[in-house]
PDB file of N, CA and C in Angstrom:
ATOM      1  N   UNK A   1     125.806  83.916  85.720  1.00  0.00           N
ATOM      2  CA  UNK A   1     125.274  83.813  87.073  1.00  0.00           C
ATOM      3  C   UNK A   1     123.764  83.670  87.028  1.00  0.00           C
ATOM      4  N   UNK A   2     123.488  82.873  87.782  1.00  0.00           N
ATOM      5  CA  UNK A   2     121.828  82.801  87.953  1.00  0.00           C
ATOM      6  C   UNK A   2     121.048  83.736  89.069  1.00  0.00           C
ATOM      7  N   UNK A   3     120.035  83.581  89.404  1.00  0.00           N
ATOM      8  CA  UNK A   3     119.117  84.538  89.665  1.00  0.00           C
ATOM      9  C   UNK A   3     119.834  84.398  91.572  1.00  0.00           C
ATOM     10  N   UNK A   4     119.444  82.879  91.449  1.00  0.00           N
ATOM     11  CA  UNK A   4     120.129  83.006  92.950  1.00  0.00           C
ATOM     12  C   UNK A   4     121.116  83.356  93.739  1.00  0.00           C
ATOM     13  N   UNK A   5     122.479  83.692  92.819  1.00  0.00           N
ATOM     14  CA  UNK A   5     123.527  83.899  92.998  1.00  0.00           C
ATOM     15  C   UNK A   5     123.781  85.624  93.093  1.00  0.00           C
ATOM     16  N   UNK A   6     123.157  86.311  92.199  1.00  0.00           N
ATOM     17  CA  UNK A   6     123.018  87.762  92.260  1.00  0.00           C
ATOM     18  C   UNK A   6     122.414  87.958  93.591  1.00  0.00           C
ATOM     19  N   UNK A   7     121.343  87.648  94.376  1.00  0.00           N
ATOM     20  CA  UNK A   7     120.620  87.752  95.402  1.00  0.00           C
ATOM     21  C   UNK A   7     121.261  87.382  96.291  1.00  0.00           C
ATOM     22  N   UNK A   8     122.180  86.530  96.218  1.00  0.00           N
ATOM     23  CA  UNK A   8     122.836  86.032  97.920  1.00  0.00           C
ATOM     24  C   UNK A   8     123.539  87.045  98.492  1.00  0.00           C
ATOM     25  N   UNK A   9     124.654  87.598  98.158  1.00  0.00           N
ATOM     26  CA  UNK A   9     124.529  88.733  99.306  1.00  0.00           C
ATOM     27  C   UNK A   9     124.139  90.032  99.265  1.00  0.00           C
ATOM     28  N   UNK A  10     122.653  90.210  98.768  1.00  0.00           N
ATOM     29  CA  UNK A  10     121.841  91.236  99.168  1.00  0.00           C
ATOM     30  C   UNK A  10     121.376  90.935 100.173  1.00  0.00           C
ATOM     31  N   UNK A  11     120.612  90.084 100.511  1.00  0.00           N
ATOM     32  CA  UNK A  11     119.642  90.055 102.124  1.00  0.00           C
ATOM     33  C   UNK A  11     120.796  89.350 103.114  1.00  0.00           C
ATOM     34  N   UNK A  12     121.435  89.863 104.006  1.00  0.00           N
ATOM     35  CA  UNK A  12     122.611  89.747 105.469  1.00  0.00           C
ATOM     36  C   UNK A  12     121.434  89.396 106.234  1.00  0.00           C
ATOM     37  N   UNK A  13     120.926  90.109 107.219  1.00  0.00           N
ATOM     38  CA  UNK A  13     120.125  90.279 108.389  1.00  0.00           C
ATOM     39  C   UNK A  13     119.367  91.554 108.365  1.00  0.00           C
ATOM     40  N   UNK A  14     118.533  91.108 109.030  1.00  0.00           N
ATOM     41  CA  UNK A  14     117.715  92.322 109.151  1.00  0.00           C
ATOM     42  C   UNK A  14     117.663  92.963 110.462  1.00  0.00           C
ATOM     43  N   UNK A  15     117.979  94.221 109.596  1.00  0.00           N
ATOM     44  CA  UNK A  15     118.300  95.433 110.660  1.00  0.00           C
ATOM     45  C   UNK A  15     117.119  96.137 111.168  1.00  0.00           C
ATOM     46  N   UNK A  16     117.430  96.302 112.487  1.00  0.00           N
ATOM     47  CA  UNK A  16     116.768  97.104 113.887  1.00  0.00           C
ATOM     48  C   UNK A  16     116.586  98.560 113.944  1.00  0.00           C
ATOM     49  N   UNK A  17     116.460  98.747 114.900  1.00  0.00           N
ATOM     50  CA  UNK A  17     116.191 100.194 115.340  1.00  0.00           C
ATOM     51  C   UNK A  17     117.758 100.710 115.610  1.00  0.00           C
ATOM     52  N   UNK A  18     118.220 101.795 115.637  1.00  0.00           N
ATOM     53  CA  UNK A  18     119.334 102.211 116.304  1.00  0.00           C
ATOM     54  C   UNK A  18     119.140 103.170 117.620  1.00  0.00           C
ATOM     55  N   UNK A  19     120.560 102.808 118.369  1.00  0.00           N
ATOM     56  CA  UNK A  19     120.066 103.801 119.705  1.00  0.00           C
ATOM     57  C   UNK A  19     120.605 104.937 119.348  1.00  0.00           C
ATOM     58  N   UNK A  20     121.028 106.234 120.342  1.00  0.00           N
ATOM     59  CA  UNK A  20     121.326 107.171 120.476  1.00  0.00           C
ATOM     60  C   UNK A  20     122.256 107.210 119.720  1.00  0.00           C
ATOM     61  N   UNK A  21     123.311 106.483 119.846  1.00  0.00           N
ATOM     62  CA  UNK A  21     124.834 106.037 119.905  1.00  0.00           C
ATOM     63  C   UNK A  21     125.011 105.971 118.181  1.00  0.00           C
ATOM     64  N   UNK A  22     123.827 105.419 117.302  1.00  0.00           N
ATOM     65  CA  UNK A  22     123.673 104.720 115.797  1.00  0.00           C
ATOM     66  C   UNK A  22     124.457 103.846 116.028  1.00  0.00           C
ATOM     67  N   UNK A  23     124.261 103.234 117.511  1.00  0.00           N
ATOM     68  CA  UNK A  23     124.066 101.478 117.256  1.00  0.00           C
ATOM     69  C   UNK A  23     123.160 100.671 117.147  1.00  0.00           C
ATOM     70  N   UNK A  24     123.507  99.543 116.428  1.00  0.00           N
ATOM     71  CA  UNK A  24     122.533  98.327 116.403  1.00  0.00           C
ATOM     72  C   UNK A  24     121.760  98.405 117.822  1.00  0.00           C
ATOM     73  N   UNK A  25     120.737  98.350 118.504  1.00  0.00           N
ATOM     74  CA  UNK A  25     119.483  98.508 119.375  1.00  0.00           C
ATOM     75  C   UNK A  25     119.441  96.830 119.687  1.00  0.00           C
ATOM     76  N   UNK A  26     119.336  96.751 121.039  1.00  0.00           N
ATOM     77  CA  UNK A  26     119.289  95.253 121.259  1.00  0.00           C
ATOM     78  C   UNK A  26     117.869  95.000 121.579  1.00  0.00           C
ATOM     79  N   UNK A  27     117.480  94.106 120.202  1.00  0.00           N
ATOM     80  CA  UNK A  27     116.854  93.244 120.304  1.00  0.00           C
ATOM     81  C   UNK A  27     115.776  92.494 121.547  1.00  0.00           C
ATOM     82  N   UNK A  28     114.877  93.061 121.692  1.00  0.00           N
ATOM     83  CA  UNK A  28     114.165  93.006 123.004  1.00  0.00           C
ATOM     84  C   UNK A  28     112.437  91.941 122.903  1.00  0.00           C
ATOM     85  N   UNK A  29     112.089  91.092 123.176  1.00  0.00           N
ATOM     86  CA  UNK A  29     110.727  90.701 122.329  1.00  0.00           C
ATOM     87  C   UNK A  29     110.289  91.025 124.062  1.00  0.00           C
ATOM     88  N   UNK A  30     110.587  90.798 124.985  1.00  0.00           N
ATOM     89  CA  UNK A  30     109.641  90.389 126.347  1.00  0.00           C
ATOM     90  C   UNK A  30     108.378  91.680 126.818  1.00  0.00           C
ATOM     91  N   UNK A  31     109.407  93.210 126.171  1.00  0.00           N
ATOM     92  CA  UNK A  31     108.307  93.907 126.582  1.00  0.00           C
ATOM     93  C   UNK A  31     107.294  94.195 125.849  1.00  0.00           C
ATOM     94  N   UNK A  32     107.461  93.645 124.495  1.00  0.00           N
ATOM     95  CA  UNK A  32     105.803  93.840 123.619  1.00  0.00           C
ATOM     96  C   UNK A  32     105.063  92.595 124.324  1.00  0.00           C
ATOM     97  N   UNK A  33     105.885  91.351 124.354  1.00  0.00           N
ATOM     98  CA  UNK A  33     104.770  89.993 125.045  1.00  0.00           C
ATOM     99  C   UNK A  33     104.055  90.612 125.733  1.00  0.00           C
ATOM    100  N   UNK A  34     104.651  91.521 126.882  1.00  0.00           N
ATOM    101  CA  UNK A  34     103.920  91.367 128.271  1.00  0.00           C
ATOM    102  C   UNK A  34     102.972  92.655 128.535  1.00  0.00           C
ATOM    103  N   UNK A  35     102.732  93.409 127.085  1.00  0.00           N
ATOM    104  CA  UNK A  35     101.623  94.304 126.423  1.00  0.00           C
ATOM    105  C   UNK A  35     100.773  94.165 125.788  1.00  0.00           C
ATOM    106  N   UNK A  36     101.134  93.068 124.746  1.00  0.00           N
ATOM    107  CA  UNK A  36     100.482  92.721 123.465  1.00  0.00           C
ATOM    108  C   UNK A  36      98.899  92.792 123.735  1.00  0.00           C
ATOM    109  N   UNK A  37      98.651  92.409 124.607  1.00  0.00           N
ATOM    110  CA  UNK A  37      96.738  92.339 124.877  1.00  0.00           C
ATOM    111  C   UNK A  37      96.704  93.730 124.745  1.00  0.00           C
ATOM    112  N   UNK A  38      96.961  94.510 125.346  1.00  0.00           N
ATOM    113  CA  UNK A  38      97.159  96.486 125.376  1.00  0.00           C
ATOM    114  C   UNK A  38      96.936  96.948 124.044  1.00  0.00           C
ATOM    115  N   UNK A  39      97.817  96.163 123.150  1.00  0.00           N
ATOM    116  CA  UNK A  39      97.806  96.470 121.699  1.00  0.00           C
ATOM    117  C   UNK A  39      96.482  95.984 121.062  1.00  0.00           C
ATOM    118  N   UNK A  40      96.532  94.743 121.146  1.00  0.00           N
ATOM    119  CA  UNK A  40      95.651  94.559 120.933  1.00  0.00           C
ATOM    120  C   UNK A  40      94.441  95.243 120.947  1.00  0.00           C
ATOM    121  N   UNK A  41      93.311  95.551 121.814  1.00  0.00           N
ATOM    122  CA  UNK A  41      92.771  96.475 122.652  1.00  0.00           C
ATOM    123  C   UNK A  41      92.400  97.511 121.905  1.00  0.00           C
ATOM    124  N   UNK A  42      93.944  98.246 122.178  1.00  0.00           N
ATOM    125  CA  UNK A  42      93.759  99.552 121.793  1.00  0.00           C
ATOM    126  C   UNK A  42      93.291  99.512 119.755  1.00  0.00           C
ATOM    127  N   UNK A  43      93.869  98.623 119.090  1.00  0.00           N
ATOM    128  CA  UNK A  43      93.297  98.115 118.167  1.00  0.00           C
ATOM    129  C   UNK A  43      92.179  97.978 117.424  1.00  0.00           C
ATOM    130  N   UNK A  44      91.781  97.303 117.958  1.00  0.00           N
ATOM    131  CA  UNK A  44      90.502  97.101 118.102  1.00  0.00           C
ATOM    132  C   UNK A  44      89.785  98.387 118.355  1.00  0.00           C
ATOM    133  N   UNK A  45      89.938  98.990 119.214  1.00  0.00           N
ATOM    134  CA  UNK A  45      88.886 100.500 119.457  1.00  0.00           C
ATOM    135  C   UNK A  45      89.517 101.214 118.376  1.00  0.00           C
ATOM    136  N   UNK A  46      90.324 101.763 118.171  1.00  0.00           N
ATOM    137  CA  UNK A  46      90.873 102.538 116.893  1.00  0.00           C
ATOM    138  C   UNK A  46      89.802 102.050 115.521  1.00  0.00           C
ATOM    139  N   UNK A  47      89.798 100.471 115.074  1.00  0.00           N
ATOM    140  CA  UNK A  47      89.131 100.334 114.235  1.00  0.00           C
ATOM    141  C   UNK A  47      87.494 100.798 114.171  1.00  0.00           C
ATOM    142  N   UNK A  48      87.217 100.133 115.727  1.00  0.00           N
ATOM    143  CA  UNK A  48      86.072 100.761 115.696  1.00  0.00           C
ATOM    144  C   UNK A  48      85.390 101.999 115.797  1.00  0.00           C
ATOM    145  N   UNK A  49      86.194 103.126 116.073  1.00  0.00           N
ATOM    146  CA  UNK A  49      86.201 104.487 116.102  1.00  0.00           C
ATOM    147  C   UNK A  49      86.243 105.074 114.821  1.00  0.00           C
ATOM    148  N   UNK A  50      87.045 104.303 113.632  1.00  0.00           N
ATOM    149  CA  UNK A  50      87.272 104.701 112.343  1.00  0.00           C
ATOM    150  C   UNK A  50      85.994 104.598 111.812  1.00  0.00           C
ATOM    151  N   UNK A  51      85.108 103.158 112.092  1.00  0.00           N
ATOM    152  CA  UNK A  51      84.372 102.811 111.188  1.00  0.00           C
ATOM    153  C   UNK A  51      83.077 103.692 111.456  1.00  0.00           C
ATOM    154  N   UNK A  52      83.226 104.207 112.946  1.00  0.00           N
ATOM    155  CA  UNK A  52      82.302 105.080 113.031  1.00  0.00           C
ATOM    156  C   UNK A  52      82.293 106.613 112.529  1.00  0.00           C
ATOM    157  N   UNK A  53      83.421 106.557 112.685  1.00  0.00           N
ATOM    158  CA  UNK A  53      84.056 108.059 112.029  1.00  0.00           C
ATOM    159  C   UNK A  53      83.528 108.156 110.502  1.00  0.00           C
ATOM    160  N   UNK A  54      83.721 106.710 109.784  1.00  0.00           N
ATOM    161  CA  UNK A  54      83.504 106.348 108.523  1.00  0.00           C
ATOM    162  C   UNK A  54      82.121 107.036 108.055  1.00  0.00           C
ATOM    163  N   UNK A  55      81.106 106.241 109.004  1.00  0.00           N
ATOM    164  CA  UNK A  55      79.743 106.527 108.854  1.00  0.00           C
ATOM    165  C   UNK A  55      79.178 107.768 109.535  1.00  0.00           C
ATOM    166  N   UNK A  56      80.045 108.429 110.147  1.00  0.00           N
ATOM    167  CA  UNK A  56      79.672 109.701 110.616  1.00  0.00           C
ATOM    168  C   UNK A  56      80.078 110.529 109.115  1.00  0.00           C
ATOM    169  N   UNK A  57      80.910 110.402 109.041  1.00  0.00           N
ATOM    170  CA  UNK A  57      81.016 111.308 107.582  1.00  0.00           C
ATOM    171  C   UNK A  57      79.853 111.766 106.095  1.00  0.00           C
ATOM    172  N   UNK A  58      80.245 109.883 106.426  1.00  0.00           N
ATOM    173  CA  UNK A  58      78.849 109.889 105.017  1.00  0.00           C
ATOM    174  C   UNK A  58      77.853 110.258 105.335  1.00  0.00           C
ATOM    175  N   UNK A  59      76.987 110.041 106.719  1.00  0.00           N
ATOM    176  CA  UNK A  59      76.149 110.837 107.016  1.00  0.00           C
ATOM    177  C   UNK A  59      76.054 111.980 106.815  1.00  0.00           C
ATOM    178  N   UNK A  60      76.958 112.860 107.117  1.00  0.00           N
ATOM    179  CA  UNK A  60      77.257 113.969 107.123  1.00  0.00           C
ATOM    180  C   UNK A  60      77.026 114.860 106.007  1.00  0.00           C
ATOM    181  N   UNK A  61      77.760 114.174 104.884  1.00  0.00           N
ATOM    182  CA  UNK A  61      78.286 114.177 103.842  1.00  0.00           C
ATOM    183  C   UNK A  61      76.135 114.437 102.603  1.00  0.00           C
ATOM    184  N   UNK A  62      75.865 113.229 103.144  1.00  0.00           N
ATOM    185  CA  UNK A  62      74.756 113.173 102.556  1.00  0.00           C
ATOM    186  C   UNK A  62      73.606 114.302 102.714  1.00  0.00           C
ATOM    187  N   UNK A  63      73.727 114.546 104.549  1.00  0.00           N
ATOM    188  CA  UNK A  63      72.554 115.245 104.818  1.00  0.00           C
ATOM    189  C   UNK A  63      73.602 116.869 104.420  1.00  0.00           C
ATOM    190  N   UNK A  64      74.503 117.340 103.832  1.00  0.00           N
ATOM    191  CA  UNK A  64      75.091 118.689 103.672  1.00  0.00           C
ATOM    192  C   UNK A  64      74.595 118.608 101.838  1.00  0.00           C
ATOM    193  N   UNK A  65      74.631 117.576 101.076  1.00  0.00           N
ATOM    194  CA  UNK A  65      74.699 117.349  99.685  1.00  0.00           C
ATOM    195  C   UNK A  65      76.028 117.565  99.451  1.00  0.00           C
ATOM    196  N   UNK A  66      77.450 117.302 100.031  1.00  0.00           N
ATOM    197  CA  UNK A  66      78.785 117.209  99.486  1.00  0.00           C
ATOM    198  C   UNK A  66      79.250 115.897  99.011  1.00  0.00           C
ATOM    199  N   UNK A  67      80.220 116.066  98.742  1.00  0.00           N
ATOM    200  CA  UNK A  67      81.096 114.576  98.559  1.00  0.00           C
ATOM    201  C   UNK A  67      81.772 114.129  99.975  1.00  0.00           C
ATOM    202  N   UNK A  68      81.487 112.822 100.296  1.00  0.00           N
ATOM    203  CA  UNK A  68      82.387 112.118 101.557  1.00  0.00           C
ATOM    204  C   UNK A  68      83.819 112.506 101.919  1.00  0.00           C
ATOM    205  N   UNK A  69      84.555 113.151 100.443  1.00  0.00           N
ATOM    206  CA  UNK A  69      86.104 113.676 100.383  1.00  0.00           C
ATOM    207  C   UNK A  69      85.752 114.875 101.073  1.00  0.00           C
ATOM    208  N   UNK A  70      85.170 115.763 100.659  1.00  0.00           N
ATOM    209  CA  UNK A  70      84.751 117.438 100.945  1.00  0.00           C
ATOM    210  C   UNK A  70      84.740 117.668 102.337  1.00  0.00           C
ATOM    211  N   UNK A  71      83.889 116.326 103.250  1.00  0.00           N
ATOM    212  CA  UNK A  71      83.579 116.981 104.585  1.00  0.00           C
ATOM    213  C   UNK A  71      84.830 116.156 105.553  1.00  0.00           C
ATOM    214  N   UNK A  72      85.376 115.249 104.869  1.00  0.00           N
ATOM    215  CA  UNK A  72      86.568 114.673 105.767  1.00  0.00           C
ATOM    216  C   UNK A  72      87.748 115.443 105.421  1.00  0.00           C
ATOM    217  N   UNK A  73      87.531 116.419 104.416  1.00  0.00           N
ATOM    218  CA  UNK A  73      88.736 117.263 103.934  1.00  0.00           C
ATOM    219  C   UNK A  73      88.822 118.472 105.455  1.00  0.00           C
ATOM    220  N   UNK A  74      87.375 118.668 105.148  1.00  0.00           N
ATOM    221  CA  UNK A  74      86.709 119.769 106.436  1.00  0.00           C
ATOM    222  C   UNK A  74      87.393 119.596 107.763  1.00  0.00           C
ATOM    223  N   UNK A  75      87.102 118.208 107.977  1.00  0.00           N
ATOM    224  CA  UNK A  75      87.084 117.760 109.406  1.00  0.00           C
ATOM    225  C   UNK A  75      88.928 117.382 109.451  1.00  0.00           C
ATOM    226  N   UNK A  76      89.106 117.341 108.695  1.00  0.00           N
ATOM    227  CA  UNK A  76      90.944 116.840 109.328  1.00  0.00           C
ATOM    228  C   UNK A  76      91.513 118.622 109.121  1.00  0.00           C
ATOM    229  N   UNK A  77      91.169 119.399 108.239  1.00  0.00           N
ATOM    230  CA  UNK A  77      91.826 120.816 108.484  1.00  0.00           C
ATOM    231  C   UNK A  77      91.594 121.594 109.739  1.00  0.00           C
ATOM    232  N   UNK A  78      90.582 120.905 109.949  1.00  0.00           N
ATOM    233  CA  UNK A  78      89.860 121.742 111.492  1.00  0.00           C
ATOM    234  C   UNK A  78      90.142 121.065 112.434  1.00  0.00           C
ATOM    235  N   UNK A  79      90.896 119.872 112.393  1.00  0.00           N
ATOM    236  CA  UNK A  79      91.639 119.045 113.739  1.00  0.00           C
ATOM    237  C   UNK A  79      93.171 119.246 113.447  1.00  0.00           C
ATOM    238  N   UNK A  80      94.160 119.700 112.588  1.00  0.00           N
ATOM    239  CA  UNK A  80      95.041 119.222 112.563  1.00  0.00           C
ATOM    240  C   UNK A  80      95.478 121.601 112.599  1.00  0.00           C
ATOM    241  N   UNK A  81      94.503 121.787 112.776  1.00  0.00           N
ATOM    242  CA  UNK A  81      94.610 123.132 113.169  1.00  0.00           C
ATOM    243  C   UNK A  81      95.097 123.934 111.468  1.00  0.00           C
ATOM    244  N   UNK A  82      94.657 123.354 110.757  1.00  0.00           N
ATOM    245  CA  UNK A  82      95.200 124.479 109.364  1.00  0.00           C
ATOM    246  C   UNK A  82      94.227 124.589 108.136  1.00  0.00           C
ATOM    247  N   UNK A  83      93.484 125.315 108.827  1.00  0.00           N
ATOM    248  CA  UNK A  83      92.391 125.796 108.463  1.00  0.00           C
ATOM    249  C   UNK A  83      92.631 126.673 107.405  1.00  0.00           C
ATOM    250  N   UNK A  84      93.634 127.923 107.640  1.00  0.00           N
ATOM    251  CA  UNK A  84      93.964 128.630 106.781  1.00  0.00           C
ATOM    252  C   UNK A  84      94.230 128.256 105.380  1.00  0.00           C
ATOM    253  N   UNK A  85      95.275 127.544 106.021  1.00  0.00           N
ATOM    254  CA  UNK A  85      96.242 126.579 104.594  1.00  0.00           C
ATOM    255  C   UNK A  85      95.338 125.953 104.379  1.00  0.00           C
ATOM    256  N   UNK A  86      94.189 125.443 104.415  1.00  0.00           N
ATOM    257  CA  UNK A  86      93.443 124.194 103.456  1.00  0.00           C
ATOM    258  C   UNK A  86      92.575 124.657 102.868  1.00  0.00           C
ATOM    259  N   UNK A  87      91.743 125.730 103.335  1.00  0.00           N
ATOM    260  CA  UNK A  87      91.454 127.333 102.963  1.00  0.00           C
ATOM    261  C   UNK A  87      91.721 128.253 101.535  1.00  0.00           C
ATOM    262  N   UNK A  88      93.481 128.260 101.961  1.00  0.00           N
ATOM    263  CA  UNK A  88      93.919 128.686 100.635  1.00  0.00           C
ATOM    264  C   UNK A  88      94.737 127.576  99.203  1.00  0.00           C
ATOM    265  N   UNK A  89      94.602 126.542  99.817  1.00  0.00           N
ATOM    266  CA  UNK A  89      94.649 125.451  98.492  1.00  0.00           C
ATOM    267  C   UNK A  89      93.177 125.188  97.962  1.00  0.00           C
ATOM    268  N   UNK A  90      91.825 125.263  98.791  1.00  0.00           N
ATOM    269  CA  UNK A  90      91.153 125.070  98.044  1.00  0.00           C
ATOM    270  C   UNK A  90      90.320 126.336  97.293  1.00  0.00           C
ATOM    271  N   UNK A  91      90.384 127.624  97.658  1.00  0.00           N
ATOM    272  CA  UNK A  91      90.642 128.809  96.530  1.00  0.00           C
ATOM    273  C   UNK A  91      91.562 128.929  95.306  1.00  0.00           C
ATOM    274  N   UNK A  92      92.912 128.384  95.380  1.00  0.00           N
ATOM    275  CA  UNK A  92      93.680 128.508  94.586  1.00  0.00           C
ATOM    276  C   UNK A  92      93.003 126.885  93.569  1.00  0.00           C
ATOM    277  N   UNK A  93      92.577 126.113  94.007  1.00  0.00           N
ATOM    278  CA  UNK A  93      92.155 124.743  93.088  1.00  0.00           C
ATOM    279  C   UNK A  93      91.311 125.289  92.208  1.00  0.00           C
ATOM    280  N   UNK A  94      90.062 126.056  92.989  1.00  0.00           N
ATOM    281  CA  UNK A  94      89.138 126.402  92.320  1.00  0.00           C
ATOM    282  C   UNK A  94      89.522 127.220  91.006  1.00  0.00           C
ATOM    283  N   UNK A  95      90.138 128.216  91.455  1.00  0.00           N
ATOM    284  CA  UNK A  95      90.426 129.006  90.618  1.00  0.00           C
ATOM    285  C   UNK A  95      91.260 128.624  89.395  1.00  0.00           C
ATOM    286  N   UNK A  96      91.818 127.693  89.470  1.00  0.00           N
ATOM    287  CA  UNK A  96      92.918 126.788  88.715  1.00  0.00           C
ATOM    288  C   UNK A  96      91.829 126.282  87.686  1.00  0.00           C
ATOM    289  N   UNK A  97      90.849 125.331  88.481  1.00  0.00           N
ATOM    290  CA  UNK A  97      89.491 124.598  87.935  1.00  0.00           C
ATOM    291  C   UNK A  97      88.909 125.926  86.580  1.00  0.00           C
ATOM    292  N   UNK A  98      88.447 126.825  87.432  1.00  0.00           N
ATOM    293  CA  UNK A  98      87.637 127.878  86.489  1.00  0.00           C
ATOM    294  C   UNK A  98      88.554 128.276  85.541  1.00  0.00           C
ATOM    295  N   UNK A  99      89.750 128.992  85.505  1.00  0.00           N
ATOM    296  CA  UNK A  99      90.627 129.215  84.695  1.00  0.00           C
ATOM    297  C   UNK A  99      91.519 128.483  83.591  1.00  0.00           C
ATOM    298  N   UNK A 100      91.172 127.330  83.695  1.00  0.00           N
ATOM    299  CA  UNK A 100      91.520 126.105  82.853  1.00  0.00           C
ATOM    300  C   UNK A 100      90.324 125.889  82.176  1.00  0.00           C
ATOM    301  N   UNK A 101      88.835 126.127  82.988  1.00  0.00           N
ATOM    302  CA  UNK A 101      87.714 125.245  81.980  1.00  0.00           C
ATOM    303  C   UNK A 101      87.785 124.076  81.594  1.00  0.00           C
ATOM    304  N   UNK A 102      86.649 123.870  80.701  1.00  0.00           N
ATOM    305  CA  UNK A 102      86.416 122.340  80.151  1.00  0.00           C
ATOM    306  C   UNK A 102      87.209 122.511  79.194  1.00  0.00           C
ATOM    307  N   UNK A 103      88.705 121.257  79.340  1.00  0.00           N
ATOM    308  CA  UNK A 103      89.195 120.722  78.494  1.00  0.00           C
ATOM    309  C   UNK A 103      89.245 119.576  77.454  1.00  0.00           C
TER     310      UNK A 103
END
């Protein structure tokens, strides 16, 4: 058998979303059309919010003397509310770090 013949019936159709039911979901394009600018949009500001987010960091980052990882590590434990927990992984790293030494 050749290459093409192994492959033919792997790809059928490509499957959707399912509803409630774990049925096939019908197929709908009209209500993204009649959004798509929305998406768009919102897009667009997301990127540009990142890139500022981007350069808010490094700023940040520079005028503290950390690493760009360190203060976006900061800033997503202190938005995503787990402060504690990010807290105690980075005590337990450290300590991992010191207790291992230079290998």
């Amino acid at each position: 058998m050749d290459a093409a013949t192994d492959t033919a019936g792997a790809i059928s159709k490509a499957r959707g979303r399912k509803d409630a039911n774990g049925q096939q979901a019908v197929f709908k394009t009209n209500p993204l059309k009649l959004t798509l600018d929305d998406g768009v949009r919102l897009k667009i500001v997301a990127d540009e919010a990142g890139e500022k987010y981007g350069d808010w960091v490094k700023a940040k980052a520079e005028e503290c003397g950390m690493l760009a990882a360190v203060v976006r590590k900061i800033v997503n434990a202190k938005a995503a509310d787990k402060w504690e927990e990010e807290s105690r992984k980075a005590e337990q790293l450290n300590l991992a770090f010191d207790e291992i030494g230079d290998v």
